[in-house]
Protein backbone atom coordinates (compact mmCIF):
# COMPACT_ATOMS: atom_id res chain seq x y z
CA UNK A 1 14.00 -15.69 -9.20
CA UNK A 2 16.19 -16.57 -6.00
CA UNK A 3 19.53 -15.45 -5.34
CA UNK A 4 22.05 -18.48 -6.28
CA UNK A 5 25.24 -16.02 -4.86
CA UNK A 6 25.79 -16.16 -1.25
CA UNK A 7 25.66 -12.95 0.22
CA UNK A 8 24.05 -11.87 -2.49
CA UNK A 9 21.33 -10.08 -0.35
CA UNK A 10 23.59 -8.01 1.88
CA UNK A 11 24.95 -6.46 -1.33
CA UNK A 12 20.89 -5.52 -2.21
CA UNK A 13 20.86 -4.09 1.09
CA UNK A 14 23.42 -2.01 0.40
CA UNK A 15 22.95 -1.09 -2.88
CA UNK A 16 19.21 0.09 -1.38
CA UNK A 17 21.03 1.98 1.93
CA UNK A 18 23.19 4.13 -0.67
CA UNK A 19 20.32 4.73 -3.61
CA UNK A 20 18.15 6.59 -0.80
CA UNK A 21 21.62 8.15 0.85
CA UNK A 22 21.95 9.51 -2.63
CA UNK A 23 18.30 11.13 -3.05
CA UNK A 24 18.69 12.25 0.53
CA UNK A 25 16.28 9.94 2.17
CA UNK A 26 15.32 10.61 5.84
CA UNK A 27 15.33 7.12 7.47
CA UNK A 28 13.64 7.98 9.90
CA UNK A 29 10.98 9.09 8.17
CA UNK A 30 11.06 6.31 6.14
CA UNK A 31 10.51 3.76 8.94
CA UNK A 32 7.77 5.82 10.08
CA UNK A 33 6.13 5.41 6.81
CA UNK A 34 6.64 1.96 6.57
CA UNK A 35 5.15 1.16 10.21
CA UNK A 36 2.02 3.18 9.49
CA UNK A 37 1.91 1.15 6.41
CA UNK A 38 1.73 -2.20 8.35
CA UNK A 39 -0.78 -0.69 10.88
CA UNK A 40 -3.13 -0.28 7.87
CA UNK A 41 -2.72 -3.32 5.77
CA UNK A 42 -2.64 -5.73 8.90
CA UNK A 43 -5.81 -4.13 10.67
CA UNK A 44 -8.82 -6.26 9.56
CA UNK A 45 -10.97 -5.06 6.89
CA UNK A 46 -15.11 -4.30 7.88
CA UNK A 47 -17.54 -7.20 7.63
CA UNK A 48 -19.75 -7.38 4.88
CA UNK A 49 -23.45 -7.32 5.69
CA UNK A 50 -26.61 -7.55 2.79
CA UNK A 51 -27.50 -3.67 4.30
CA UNK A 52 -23.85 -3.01 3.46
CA UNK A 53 -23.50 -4.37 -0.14
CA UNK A 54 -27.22 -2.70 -0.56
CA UNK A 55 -25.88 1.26 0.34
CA UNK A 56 -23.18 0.61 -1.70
CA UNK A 57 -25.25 -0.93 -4.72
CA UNK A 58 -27.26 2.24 -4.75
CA UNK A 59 -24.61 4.63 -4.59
CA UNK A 60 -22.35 3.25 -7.61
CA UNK A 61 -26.31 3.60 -9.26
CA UNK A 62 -26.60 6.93 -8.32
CA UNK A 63 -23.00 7.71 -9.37
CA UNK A 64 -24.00 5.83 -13.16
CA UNK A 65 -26.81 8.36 -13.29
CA UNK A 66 -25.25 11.49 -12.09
CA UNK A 67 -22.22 10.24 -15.18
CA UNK A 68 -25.06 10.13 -17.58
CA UNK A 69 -26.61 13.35 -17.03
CA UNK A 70 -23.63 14.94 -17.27
């Protein structure tokens, strides 16, 4: 749903700034967090080869087998 209020997104802002001033919130911290978080979900995920997709194949088998003997 999109803000209809102008300047309705500043006061968000706010109300975000003084929610983690209240539960004592490092910022800094926080924006490390958040730039490792990009890192990870922006680097580019590992091609997919038929030896790939075999390995894995076999282990979720082996994992079904080790479940049912257990």
């Amino acid at each position: 749903m999109a803000c209809q209020e102008v300047g309705c997104m500043p006061a968000k802002k706010e109300a975000a700034k003084e929610a983690l001033r209240e539960l004592d919130v490092d910022l800094d911290t926080l924006w490390q967090e958040w730039a490792v978080q990009v890192t990870r979900q922006m680097k580019p995920l590992p091609k997919c080869g038929r030896n790939n997709v075999a390995e894995e194949v076999e282990k979720i088998l082996a994992l079904e087998k080790l479940v049912e003997s257990y």
